[in-house]
C-alpha atoms as a PDB file:
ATOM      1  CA  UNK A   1     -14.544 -38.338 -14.510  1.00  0.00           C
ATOM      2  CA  UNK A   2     -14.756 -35.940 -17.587  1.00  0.00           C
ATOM      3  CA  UNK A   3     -18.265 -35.561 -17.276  1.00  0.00           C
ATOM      4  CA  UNK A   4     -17.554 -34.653 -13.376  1.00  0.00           C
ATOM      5  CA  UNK A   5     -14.580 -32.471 -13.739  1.00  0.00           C
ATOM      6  CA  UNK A   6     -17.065 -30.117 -16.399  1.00  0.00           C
ATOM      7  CA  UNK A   7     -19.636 -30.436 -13.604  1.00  0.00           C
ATOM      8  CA  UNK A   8     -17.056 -28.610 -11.342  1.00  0.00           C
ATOM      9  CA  UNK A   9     -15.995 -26.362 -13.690  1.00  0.00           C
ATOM     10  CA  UNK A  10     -19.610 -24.929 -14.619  1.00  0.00           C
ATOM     11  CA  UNK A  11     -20.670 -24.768 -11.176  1.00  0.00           C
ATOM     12  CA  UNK A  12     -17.343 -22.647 -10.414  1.00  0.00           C
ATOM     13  CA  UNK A  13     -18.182 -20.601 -13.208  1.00  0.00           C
ATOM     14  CA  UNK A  14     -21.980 -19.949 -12.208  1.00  0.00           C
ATOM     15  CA  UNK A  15     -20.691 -19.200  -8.658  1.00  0.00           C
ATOM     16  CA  UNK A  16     -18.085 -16.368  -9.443  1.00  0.00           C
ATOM     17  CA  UNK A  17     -20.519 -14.485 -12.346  1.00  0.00           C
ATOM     18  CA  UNK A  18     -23.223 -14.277  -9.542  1.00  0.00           C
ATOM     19  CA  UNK A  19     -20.762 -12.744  -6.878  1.00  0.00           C
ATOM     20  CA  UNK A  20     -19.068 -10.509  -9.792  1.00  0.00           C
ATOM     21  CA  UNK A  21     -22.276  -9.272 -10.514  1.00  0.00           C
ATOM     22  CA  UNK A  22     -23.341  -8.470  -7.348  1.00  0.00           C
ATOM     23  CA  UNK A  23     -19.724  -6.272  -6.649  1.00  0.00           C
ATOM     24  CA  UNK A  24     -20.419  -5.008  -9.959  1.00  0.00           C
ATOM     25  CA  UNK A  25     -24.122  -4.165  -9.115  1.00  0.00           C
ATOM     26  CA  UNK A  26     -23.120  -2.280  -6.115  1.00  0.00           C
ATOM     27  CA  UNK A  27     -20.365  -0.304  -7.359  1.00  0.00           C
ATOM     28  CA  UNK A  28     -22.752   1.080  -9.882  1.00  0.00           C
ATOM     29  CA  UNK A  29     -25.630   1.899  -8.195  1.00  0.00           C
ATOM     30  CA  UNK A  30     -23.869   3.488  -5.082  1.00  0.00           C
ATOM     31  CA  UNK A  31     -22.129   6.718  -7.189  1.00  0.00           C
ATOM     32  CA  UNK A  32     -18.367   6.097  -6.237  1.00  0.00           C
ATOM     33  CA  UNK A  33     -17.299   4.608  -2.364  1.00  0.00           C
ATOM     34  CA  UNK A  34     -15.905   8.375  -1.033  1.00  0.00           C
ATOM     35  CA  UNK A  35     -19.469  10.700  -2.376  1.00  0.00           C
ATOM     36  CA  UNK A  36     -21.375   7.718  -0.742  1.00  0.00           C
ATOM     37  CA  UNK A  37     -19.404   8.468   2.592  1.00  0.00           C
ATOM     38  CA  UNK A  38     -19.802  11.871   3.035  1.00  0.00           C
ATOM     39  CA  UNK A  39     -21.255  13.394   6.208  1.00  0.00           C
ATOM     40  CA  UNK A  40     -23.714  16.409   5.964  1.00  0.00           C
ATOM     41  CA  UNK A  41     -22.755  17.590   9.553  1.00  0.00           C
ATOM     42  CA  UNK A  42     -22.275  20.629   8.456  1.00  0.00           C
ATOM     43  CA  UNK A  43     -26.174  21.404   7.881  1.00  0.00           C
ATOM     44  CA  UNK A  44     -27.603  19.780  10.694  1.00  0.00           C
ATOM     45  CA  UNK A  45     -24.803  21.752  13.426  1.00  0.00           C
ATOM     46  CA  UNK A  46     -26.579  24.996  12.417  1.00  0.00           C
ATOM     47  CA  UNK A  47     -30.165  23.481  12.376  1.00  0.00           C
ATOM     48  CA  UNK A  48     -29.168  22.251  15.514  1.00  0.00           C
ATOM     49  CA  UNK A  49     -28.145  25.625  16.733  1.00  0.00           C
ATOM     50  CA  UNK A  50     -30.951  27.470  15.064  1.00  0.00           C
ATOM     51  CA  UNK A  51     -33.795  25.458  16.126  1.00  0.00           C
ATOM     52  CA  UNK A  52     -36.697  27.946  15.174  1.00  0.00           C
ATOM     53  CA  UNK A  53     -35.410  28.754  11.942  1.00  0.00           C
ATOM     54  CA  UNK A  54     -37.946  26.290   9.456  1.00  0.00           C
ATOM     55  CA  UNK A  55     -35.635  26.930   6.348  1.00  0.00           C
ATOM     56  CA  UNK A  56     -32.501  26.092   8.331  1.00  0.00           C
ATOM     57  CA  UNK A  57     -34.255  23.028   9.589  1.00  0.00           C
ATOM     58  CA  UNK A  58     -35.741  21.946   6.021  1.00  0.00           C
ATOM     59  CA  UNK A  59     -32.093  22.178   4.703  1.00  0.00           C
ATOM     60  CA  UNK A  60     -30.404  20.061   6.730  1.00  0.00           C
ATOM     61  CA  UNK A  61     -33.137  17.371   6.642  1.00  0.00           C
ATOM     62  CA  UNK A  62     -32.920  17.698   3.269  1.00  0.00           C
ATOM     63  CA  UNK A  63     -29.472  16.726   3.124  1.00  0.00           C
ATOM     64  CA  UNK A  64     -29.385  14.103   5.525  1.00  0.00           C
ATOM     65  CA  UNK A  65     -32.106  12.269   4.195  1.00  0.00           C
ATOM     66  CA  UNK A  66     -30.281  10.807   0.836  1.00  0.00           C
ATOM     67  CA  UNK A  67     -27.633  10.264   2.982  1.00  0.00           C
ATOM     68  CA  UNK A  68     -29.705   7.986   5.277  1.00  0.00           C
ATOM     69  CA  UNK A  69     -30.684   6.205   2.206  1.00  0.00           C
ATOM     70  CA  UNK A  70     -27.150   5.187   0.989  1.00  0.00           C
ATOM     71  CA  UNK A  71     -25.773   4.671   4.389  1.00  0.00           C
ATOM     72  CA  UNK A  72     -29.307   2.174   4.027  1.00  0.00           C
ATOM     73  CA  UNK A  73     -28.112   0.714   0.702  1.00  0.00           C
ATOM     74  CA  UNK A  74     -24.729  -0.072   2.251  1.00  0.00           C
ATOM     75  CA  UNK A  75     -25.956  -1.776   5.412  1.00  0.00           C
ATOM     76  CA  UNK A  76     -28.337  -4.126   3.307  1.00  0.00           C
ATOM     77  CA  UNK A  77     -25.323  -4.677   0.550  1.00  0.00           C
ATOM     78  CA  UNK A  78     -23.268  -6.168   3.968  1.00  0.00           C
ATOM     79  CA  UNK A  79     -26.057  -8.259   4.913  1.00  0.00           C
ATOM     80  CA  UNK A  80     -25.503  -9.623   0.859  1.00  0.00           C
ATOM     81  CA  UNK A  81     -21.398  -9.742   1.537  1.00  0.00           C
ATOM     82  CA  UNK A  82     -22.119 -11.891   4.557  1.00  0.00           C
ATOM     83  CA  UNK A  83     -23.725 -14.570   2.511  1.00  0.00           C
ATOM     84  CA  UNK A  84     -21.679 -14.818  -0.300  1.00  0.00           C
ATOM     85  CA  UNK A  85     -18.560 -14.755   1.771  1.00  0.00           C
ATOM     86  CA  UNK A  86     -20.019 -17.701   3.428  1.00  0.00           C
ATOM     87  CA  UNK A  87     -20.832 -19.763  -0.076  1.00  0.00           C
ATOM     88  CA  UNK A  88     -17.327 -19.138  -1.209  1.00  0.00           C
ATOM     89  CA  UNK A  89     -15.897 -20.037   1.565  1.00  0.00           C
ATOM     90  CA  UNK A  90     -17.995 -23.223   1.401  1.00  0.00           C
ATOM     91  CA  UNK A  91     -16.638 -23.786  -2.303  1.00  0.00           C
ATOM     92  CA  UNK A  92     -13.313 -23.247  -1.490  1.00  0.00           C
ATOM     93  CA  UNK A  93     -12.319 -25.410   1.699  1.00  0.00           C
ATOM     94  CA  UNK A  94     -14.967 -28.599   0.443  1.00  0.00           C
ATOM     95  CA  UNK A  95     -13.536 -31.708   0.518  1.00  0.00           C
ATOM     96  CA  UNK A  96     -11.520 -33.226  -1.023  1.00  0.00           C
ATOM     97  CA  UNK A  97      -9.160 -30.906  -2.448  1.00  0.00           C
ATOM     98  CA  UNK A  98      -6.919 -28.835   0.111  1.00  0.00           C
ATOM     99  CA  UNK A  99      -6.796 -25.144   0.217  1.00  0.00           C
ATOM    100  CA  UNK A 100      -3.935 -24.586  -2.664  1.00  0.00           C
ATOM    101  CA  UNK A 101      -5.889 -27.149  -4.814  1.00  0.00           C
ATOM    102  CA  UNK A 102      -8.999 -25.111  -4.674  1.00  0.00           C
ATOM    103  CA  UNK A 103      -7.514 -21.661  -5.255  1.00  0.00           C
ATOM    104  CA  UNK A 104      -5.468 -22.948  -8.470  1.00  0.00           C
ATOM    105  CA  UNK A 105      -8.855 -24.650  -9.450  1.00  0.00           C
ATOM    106  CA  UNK A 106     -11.322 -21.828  -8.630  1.00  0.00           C
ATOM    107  CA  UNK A 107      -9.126 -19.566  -9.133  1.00  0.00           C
ATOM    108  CA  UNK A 108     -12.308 -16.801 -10.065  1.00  0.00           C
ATOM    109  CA  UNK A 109     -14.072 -17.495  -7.311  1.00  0.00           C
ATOM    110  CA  UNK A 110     -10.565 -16.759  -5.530  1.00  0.00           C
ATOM    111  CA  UNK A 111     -10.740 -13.322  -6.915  1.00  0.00           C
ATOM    112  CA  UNK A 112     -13.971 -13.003  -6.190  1.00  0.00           C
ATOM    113  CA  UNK A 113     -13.395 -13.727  -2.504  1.00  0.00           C
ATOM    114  CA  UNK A 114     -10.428 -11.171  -2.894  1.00  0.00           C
ATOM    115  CA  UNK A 115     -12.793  -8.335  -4.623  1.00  0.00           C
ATOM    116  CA  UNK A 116     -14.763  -8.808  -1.024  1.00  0.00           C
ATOM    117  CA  UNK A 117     -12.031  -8.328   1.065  1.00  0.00           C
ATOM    118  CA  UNK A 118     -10.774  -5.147  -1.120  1.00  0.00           C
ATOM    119  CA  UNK A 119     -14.167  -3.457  -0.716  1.00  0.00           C
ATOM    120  CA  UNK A 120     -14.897  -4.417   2.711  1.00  0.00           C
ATOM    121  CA  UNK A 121     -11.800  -2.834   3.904  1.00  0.00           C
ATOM    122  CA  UNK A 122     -12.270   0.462   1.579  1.00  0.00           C
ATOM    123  CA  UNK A 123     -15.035   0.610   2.920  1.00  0.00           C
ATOM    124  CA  UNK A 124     -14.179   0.595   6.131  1.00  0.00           C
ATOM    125  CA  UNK A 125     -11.175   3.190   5.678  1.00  0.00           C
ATOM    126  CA  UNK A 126     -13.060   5.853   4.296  1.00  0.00           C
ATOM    127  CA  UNK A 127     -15.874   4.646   7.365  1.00  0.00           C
ATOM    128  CA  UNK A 128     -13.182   5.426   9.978  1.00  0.00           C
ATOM    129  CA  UNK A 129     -12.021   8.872   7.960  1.00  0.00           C
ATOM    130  CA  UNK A 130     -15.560  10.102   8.319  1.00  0.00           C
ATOM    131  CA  UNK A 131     -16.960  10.316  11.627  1.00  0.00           C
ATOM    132  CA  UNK A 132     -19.791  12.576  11.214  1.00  0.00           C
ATOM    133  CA  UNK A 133     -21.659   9.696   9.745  1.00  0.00           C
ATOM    134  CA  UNK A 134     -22.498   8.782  13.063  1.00  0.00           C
ATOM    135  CA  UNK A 135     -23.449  11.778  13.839  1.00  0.00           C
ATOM    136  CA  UNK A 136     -25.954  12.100  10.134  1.00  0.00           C
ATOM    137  CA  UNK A 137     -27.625   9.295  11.507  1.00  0.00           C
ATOM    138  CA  UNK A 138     -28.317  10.629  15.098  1.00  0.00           C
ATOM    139  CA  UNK A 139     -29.349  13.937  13.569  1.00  0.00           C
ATOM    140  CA  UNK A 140     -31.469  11.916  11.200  1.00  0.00           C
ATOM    141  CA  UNK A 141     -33.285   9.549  13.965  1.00  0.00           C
ATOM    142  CA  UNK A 142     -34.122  12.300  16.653  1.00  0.00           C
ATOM    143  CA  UNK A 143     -35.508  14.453  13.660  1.00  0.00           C
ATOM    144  CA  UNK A 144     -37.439  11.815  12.690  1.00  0.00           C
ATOM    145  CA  UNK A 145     -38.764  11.656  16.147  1.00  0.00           C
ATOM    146  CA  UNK A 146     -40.045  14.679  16.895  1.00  0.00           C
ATOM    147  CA  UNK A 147     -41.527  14.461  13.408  1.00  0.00           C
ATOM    148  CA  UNK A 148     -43.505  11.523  14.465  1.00  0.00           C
ATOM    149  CA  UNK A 149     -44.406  13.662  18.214  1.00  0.00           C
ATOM    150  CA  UNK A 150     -45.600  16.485  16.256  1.00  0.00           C
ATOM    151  CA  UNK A 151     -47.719  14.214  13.171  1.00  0.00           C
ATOM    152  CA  UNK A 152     -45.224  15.960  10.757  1.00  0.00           C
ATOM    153  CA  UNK A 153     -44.937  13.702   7.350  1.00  0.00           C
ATOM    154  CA  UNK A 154     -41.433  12.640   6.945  1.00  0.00           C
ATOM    155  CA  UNK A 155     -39.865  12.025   3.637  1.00  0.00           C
ATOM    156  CA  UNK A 156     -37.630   8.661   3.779  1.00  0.00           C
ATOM    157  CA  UNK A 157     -39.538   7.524   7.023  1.00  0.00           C
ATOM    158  CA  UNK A 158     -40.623   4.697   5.087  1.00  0.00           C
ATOM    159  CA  UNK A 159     -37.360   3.748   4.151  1.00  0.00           C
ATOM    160  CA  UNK A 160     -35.755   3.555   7.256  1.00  0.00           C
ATOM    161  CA  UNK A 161     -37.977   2.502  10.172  1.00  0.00           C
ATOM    162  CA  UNK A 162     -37.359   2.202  14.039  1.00  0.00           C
ATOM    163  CA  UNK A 163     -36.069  -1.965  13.967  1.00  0.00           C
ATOM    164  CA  UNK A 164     -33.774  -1.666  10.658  1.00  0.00           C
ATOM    165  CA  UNK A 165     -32.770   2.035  12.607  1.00  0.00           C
ATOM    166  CA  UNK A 166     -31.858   0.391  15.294  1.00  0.00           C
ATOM    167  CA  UNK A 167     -29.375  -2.178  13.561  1.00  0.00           C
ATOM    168  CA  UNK A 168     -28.201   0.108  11.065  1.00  0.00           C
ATOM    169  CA  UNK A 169     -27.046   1.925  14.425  1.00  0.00           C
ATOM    170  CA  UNK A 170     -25.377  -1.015  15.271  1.00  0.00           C
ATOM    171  CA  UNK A 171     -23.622  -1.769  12.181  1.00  0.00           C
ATOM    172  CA  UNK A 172     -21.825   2.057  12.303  1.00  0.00           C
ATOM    173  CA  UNK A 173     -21.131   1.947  15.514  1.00  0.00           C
ATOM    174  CA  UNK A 174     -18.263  -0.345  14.934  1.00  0.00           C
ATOM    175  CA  UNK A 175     -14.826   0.969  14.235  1.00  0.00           C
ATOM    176  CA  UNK A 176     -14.773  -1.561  10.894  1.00  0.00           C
ATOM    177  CA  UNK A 177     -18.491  -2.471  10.337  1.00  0.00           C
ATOM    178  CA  UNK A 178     -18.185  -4.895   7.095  1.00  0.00           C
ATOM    179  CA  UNK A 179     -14.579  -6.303   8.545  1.00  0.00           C
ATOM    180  CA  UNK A 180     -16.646  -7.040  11.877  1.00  0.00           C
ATOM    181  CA  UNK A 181     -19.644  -8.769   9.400  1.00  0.00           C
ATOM    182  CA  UNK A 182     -17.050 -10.642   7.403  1.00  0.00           C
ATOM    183  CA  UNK A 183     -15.515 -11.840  10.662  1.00  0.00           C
ATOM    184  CA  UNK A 184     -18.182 -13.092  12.692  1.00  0.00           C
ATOM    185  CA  UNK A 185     -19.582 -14.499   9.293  1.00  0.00           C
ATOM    186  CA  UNK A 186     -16.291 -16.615   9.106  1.00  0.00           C
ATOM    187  CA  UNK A 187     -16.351 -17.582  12.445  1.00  0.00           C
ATOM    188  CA  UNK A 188     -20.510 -18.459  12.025  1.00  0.00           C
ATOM    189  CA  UNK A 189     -19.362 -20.973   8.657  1.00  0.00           C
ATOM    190  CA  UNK A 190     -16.713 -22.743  11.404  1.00  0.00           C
ATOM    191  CA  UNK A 191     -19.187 -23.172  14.242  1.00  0.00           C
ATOM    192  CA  UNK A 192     -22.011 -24.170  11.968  1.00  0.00           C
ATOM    193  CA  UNK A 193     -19.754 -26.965   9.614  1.00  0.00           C
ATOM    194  CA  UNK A 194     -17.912 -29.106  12.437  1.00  0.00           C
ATOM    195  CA  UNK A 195     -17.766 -31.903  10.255  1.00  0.00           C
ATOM    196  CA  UNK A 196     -15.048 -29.882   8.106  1.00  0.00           C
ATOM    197  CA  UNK A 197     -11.374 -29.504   9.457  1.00  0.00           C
ATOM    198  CA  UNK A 198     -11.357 -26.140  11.004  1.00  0.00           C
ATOM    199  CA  UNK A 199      -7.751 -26.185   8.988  1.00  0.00           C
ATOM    200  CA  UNK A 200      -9.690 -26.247   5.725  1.00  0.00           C
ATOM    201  CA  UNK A 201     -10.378 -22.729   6.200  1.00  0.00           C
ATOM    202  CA  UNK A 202      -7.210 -21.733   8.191  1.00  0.00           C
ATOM    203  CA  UNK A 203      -5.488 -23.115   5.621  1.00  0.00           C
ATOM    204  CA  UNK A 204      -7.418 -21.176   2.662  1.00  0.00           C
ATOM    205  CA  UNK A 205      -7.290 -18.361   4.380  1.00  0.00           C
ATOM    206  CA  UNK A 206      -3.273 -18.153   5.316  1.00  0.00           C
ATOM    207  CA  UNK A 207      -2.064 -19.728   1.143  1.00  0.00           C
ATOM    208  CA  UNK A 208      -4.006 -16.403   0.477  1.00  0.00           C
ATOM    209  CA  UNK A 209      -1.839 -14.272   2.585  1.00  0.00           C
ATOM    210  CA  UNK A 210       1.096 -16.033   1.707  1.00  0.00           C
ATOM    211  CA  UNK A 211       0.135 -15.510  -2.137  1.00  0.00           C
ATOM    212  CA  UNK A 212      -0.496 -11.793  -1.537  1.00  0.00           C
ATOM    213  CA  UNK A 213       2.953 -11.761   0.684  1.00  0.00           C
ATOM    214  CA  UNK A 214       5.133 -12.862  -2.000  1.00  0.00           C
ATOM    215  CA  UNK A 215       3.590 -11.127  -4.704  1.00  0.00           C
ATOM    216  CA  UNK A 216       4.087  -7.626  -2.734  1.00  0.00           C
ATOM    217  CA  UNK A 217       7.689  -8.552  -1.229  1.00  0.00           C
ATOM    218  CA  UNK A 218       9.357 -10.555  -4.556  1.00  0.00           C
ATOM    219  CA  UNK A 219      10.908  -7.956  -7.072  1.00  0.00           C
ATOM    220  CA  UNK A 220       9.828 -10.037 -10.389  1.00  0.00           C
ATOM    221  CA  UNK A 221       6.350 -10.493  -9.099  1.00  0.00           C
ATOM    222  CA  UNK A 222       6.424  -6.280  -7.902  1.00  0.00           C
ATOM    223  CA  UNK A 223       7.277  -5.259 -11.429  1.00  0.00           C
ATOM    224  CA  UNK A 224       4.873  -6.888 -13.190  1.00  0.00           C
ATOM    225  CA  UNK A 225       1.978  -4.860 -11.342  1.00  0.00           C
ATOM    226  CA  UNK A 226       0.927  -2.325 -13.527  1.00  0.00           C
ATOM    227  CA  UNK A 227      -0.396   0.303 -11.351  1.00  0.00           C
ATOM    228  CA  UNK A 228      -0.562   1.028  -7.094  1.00  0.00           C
ATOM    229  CA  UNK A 229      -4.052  -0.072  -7.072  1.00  0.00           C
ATOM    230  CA  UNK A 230      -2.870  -3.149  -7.894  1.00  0.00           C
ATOM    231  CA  UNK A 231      -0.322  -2.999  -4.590  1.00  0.00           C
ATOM    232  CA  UNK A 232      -3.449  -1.392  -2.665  1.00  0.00           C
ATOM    233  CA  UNK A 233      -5.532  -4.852  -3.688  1.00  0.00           C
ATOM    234  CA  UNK A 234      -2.988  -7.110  -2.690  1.00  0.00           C
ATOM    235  CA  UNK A 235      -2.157  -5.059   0.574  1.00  0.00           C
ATOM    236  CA  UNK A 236      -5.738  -4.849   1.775  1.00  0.00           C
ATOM    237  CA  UNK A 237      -6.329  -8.228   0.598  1.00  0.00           C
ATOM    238  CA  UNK A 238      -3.792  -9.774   2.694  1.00  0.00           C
ATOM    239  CA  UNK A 239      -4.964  -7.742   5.924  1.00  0.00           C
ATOM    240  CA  UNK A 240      -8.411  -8.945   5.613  1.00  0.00           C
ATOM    241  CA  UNK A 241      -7.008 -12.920   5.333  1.00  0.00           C
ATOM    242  CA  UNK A 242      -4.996 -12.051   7.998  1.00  0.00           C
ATOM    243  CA  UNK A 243      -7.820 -10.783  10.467  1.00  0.00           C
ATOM    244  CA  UNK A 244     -10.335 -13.735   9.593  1.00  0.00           C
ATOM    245  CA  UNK A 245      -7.394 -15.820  10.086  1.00  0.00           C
ATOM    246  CA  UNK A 246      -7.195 -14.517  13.583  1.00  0.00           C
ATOM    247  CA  UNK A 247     -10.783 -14.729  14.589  1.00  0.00           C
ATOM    248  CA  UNK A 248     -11.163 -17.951  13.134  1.00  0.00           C
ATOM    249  CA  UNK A 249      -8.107 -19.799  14.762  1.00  0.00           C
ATOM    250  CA  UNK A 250      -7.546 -21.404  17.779  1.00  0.00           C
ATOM    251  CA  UNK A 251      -4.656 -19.630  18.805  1.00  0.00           C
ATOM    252  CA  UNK A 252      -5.002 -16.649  16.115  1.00  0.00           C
ATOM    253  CA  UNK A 253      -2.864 -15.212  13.568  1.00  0.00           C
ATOM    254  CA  UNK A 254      -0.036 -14.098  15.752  1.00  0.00           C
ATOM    255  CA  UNK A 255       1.393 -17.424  17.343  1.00  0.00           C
ATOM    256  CA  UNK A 256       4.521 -19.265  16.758  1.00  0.00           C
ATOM    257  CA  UNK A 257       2.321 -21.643  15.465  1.00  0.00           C
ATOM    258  CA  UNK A 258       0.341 -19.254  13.207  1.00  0.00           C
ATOM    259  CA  UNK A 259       0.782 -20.458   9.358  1.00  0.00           C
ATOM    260  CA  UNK A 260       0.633 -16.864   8.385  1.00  0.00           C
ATOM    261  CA  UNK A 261       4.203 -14.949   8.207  1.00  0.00           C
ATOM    262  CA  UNK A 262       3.082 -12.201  10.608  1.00  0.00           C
ATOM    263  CA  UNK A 263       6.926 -10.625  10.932  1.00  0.00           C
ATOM    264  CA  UNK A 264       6.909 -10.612   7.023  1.00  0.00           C
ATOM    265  CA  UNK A 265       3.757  -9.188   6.470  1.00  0.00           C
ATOM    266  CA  UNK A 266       3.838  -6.208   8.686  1.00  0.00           C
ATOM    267  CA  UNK A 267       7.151  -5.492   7.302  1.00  0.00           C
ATOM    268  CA  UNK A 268       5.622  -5.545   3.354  1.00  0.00           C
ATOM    269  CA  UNK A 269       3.026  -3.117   5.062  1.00  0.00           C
ATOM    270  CA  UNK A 270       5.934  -0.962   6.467  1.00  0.00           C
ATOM    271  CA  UNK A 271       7.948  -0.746   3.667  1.00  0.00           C
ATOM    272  CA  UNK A 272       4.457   1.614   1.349  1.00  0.00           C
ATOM    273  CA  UNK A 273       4.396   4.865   2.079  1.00  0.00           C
ATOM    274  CA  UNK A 274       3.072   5.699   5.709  1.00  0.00           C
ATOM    275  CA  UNK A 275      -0.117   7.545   4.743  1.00  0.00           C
ATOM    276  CA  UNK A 276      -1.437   4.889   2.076  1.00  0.00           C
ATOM    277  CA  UNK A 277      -1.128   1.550   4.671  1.00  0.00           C
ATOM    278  CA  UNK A 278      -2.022   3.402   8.508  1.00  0.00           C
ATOM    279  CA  UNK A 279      -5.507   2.444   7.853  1.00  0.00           C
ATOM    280  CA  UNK A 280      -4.569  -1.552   7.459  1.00  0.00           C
ATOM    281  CA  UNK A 281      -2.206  -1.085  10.104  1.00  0.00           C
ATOM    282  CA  UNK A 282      -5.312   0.143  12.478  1.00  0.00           C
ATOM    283  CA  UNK A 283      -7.071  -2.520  11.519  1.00  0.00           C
ATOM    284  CA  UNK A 284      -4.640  -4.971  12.862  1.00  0.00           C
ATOM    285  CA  UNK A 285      -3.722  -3.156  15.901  1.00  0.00           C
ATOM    286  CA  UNK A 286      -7.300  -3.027  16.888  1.00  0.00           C
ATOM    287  CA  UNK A 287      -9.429  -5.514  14.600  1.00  0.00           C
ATOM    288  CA  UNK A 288      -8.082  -8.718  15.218  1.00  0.00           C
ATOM    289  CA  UNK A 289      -8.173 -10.646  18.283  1.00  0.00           C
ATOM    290  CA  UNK A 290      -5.447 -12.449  19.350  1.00  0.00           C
ATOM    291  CA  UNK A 291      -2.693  -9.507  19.096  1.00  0.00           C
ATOM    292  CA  UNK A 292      -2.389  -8.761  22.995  1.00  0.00           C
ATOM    293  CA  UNK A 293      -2.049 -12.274  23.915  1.00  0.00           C
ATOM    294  CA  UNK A 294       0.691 -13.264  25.657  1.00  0.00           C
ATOM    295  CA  UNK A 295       1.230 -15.422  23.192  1.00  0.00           C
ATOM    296  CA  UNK A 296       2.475 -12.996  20.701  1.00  0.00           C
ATOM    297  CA  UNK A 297       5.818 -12.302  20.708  1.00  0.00           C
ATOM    298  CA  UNK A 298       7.048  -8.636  22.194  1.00  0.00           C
ATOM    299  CA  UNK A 299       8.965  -8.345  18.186  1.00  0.00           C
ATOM    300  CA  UNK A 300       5.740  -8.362  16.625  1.00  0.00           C
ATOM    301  CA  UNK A 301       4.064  -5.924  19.070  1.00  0.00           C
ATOM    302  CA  UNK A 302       6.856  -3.647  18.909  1.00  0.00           C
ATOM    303  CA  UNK A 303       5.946  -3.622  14.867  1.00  0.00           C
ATOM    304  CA  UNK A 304       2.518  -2.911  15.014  1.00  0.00           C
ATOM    305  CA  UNK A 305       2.811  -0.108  17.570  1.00  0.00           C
END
């Protein structure tokens, strides 16, 4: 049993080092989340306006082009989120522990599966404060195009061709692109492992918001945060559970039946400061999936609106 137990333990281990390093890897190569974000709109409006002026034109393709490649980098990095949420989430509801078992047993690959949810839905705030990425990408594409019409070498053509365009166009289009990856990704590990209890993962999923629920509500547990980016973590932490809850479950995260304190959550939400939680109160009004059903009662609607 010893021998078994170690097994466990080094295998838990291995698991959380490899997603730590992959965050870890990202963060660093990728400058910091908000430079990476940045639209170069700005350049391509006046090329676009301008179109015989060469210099005007060389700017803004200059400008768009490293953007391309990081909006790139960021697409490929969710394709990289999807699988590892998928392998922790396989570690975390196995049988035969249940869901509290396995996060005060794995408790690092717990935080690991919490360090995904934090960036995803960073991510996707800053995504939703900066429109004009979009719009980079357009600018970039039709460029590129009449590039290719008039035999024009293209710097970064290589990079970015016409089938990983195409689903990097996709990926942006959605209001929440890696919340929408982690989501279907959830909902691809319960359709593809019907011999687990889809309450394995329910389950794991709503002790998580409950954990982040208490910590962010309880006084004692408040004060011993050191700094808001700890509050932030928890807070975007327990949004994300929340909205993989709801795309996951039968009857979603809003029901009677829901094992997730809805009421209490949106009221730890309400009680930050307005401008720091809007963008994880967006992402519940118009994320998850179950919210407008009439099973949800007209309290918790009235909260979220």
């Amino acid at each position: 049993m010893q021998k078994a137990s170690w097994r466990t333990c080094n295998h838990t281990e291995e698991l959380a080092t490899k997603y730590e390093r992959m965050l870890t890897w990202h963060c660093f190569r990728s400058d910091s989340s908000e430079m990476s974000m940045k639209g170069k709109t700005a350049f391509h409006k006046q090329a676009i306006q301008h179109p015989a002026d060469e210099k005007l034109q060389e700017k803004a393709w200059g400008a768009v082009v490293p953007l391309v490649g990081k909006l790139k980098k960021f697409y490929e990095f969710s394709q990289r989120l999807e699988a590892a949420l998928r392998g922790l989430l396989g570690a975390l509801t196995s049988t035969p522990y249940s869901p509290t078992q396995h996060l005060e047993r794995e408790q690092a690959l717990a935080k690991q599966f919490a360090e995904i949810l934090h960036f995803t839905l960073r991510f996707d705030e800053l995504k939703m404060t900066n429109p004009a990425i979009q719009n980079d990408f357009s600018y970039y594409r039709r460029t590129l195009s009449r590039m290719r019409i008039n035999n024009v070498p293209a710097e970064g053509e290589n990079e970015v061709n016409n089938e990983l365009a195409n689903r990097m166009s996709l990926f942006y289009a959605e209001a929440t692109p890696m919340l929408k990856t982690l989501s279907d990704a959830t909902t691809k590990f319960v359709s593809e492992n019907k011999n687990l209890p889809i309450e394995n993962t329910t389950d794991c999923l709503s002790t998580m918001a409950s954990v982040c629920r208490v910590m962010l509500e309880t006084p004692e547990y408040r004060s011993r945060f050191t700094n808001e980016e700890t509050v932030s973590f928890c807070l975007r932490v327990m949004v994300g559970v929340i909205i993989l809850y709801d795309h996951v479950h039968p009857v979603g995260a809003f029901a009677k039946t829901s094992k997730i304190d809805m009421k209490g959550c949106i009221k730890v939400l309400k009680d930050q400061p307005p401008n720091s939680v809007e963008g994880l109160l967006n992402a519940l009004r118009y994320t998850t999936k179950h919210l407008n059903d009439e099973t949800t009662s007209k309290q918790i609607k009235s909260m979220l609106q």
